[in-house]
C-alpha atoms as a PDB file:
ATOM      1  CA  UNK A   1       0.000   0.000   0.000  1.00  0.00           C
ATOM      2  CA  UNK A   2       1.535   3.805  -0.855  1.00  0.00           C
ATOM      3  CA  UNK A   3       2.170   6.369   1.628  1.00  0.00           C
ATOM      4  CA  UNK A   4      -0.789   8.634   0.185  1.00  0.00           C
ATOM      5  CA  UNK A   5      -3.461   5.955   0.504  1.00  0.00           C
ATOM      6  CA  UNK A   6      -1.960   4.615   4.002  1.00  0.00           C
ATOM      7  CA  UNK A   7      -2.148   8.735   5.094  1.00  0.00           C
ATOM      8  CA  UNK A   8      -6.063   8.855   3.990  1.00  0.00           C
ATOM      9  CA  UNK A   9      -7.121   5.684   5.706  1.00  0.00           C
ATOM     10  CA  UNK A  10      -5.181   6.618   8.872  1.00  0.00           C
ATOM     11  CA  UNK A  11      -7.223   9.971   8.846  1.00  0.00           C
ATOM     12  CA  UNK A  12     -10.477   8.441   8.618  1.00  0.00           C
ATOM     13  CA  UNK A  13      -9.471   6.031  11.540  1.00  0.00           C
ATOM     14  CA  UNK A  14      -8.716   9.299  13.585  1.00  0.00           C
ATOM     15  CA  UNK A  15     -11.779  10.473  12.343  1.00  0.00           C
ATOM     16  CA  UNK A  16     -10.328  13.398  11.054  1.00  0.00           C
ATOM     17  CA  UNK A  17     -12.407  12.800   7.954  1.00  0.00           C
ATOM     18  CA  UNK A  18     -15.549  11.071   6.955  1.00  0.00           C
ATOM     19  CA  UNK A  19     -16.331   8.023   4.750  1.00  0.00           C
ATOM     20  CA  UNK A  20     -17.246   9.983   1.821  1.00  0.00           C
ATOM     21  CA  UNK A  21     -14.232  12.631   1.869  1.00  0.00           C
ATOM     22  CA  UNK A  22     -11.893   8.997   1.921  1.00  0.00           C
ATOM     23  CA  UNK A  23     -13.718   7.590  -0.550  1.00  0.00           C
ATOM     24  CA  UNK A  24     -13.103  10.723  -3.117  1.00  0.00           C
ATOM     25  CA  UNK A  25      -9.852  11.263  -2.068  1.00  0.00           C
ATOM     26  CA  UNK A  26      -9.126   7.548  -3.174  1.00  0.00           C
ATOM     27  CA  UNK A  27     -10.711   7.811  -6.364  1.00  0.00           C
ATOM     28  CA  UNK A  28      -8.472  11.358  -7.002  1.00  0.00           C
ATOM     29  CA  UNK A  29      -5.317   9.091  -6.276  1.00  0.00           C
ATOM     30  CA  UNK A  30      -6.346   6.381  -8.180  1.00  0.00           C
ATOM     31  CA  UNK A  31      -6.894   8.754 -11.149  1.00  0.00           C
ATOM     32  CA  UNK A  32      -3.771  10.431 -10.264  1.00  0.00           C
ATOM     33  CA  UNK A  33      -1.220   7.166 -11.029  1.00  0.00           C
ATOM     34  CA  UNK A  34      -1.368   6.470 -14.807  1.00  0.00           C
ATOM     35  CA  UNK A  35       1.565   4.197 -14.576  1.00  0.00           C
ATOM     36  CA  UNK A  36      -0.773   1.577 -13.028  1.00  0.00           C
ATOM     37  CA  UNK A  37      -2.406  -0.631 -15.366  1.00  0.00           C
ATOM     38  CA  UNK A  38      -5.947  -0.814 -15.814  1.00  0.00           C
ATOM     39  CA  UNK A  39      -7.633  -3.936 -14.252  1.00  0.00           C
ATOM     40  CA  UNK A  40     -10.756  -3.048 -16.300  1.00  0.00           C
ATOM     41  CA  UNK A  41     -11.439  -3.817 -19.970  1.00  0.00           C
ATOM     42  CA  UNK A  42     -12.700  -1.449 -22.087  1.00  0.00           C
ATOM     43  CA  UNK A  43     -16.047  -2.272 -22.939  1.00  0.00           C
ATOM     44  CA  UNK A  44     -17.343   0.114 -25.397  1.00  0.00           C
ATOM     45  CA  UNK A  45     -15.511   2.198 -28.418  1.00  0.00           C
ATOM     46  CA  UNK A  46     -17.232   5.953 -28.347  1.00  0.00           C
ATOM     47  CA  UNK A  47     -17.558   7.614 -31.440  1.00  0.00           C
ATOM     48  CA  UNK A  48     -18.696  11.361 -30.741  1.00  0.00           C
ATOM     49  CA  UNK A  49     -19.503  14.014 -33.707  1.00  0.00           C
ATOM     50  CA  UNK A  50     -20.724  17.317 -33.092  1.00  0.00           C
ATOM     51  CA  UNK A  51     -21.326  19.629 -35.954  1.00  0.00           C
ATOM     52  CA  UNK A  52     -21.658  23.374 -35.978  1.00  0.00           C
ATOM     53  CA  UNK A  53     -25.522  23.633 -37.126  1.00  0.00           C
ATOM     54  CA  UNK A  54     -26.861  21.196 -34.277  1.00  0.00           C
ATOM     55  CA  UNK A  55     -26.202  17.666 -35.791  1.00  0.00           C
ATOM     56  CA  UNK A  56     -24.221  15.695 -33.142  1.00  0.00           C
ATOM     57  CA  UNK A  57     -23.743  11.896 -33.902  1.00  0.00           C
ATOM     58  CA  UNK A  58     -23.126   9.538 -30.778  1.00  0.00           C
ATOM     59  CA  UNK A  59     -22.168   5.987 -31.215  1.00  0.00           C
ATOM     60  CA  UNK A  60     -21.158   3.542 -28.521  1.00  0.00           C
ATOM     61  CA  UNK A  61     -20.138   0.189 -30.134  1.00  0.00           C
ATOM     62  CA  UNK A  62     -19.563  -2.987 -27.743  1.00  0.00           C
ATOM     63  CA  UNK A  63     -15.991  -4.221 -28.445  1.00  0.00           C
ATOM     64  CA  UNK A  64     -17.973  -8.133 -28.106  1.00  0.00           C
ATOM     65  CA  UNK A  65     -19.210  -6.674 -31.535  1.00  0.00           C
ATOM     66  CA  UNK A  66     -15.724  -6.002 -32.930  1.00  0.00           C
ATOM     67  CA  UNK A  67     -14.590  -8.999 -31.820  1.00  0.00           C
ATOM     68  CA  UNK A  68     -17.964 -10.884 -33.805  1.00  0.00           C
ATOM     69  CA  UNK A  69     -16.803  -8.292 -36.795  1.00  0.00           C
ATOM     70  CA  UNK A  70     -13.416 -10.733 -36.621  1.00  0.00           C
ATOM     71  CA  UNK A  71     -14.809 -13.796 -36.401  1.00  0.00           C
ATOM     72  CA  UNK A  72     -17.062 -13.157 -38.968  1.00  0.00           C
ATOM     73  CA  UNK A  73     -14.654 -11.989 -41.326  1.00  0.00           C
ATOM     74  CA  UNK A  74     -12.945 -15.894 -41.165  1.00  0.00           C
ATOM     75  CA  UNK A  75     -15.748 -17.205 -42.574  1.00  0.00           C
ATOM     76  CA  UNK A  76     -16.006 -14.867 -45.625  1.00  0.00           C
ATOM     77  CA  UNK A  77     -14.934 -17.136 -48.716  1.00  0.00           C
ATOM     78  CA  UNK A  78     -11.453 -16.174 -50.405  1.00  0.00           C
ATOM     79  CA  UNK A  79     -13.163 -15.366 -53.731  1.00  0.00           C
ATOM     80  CA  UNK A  80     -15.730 -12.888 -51.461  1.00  0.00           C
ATOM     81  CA  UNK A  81     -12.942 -11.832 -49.501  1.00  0.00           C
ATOM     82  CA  UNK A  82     -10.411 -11.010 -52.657  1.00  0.00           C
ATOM     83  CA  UNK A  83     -13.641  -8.803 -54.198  1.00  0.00           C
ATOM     84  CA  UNK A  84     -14.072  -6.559 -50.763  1.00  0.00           C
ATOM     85  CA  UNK A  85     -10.141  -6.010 -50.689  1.00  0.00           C
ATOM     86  CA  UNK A  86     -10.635  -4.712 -54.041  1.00  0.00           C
ATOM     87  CA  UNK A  87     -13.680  -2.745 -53.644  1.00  0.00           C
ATOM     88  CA  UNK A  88     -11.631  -1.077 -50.317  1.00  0.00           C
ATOM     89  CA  UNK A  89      -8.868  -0.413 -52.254  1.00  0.00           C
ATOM     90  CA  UNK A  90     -10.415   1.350 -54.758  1.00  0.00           C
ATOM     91  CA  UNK A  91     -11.984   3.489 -52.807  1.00  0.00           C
ATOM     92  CA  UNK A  92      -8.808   3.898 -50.798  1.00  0.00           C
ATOM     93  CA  UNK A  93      -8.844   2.086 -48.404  1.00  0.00           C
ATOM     94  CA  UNK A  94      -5.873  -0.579 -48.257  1.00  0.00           C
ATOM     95  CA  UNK A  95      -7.098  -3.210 -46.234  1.00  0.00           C
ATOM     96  CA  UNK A  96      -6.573  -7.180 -45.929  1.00  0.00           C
ATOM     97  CA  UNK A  97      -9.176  -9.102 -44.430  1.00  0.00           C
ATOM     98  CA  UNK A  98      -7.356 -12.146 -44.267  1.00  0.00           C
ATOM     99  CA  UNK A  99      -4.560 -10.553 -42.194  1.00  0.00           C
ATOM    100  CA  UNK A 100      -7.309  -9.104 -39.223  1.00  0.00           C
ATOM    101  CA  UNK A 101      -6.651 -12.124 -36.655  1.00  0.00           C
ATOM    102  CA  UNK A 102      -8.777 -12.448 -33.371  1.00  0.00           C
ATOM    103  CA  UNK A 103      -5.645 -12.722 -31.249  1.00  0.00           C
ATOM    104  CA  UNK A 104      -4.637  -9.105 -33.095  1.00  0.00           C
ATOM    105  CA  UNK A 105      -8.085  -7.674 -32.323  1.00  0.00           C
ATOM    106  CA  UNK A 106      -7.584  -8.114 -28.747  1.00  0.00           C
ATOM    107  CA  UNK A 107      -3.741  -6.909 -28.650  1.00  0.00           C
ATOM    108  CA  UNK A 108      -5.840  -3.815 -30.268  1.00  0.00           C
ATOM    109  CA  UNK A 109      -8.340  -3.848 -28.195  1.00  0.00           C
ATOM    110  CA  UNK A 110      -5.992  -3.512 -24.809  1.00  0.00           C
ATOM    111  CA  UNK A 111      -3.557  -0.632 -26.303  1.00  0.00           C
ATOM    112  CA  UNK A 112      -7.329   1.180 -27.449  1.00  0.00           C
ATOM    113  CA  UNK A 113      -7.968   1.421 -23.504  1.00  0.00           C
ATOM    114  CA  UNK A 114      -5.518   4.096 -23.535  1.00  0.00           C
ATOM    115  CA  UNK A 115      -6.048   6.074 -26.467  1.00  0.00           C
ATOM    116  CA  UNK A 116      -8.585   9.308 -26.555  1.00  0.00           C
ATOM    117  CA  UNK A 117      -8.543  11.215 -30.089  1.00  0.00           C
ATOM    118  CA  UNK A 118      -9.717  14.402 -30.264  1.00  0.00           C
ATOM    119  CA  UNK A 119     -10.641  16.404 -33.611  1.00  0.00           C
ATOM    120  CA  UNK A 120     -11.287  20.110 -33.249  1.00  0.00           C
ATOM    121  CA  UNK A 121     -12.224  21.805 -36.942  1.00  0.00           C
ATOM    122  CA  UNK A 122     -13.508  25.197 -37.029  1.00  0.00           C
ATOM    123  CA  UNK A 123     -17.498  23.241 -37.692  1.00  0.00           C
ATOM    124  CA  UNK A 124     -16.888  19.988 -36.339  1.00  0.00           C
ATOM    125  CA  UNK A 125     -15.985  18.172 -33.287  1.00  0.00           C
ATOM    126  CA  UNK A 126     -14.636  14.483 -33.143  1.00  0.00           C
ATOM    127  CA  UNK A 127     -13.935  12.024 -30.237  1.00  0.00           C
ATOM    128  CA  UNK A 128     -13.253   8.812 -30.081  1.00  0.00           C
ATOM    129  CA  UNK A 129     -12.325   6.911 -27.230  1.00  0.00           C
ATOM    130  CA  UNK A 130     -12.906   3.692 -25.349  1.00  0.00           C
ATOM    131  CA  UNK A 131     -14.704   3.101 -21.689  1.00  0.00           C
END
């Protein structure tokens, strides 16, 4: 146990402060030591847009649902799957669906639990995060 958290408990012993001032004061150290890893997953992948003239689009994705996306993509046939790659690449996108792997999804998955992007245009605002 650290010094900090020993000090707070001891306090609350003496009864210097109550059960609810420990219990924030906690939680502010906890979210004060980012070189402690996370025992919690992330759960969900945010996806918040928020436009200038009142649109705002919120999505909240279950990462079980990325990880079905994976699976899924397996069973896709070769000839299937060599017609998408094409389709994506033409359009720009250069991506192989028979290199996505479940056991890469979830390497992915744990280094998302740490990433937050922010976009900031002059019109639009982007996040996208994980929880």
């Amino acid at each position: 146990m650290n010094e900090e958290r020993r000090m707070i408990l001891e306090m609350l012993a003496q009864g210097k402060i109550n059960a609810d001032e420990a219990e924030r004061l906690l939680a502010a150290l906890e979210k004060g030591q980012p070189g402690e890893p996370s025992s919690r997953k992330p759960k969900y992948l945010h996806l918040i847009v928020e436009g200038e003239d009142e649109t705002k689009v919120n999505v909240r994705a279950p990462m079980q649902l990325l990880r079905a996306g994976v699976r899924l993509a397996s069973l896709i046939p070769p000839q299937a799957r060599a017609r998408v790659n094409e389709a994506m690449q033409e359009r720009g996108v250069t991506l192989d669906l028979a290199q996505i792997k479940p056991e890469n999804l979830e390497e992915l998955i744990d280094q998302l639990e740490d990433v937050t992007i922010d976009v900031d245009e002059p019109d639009v605002k982007v996040r996208v995060f994980c929880e």
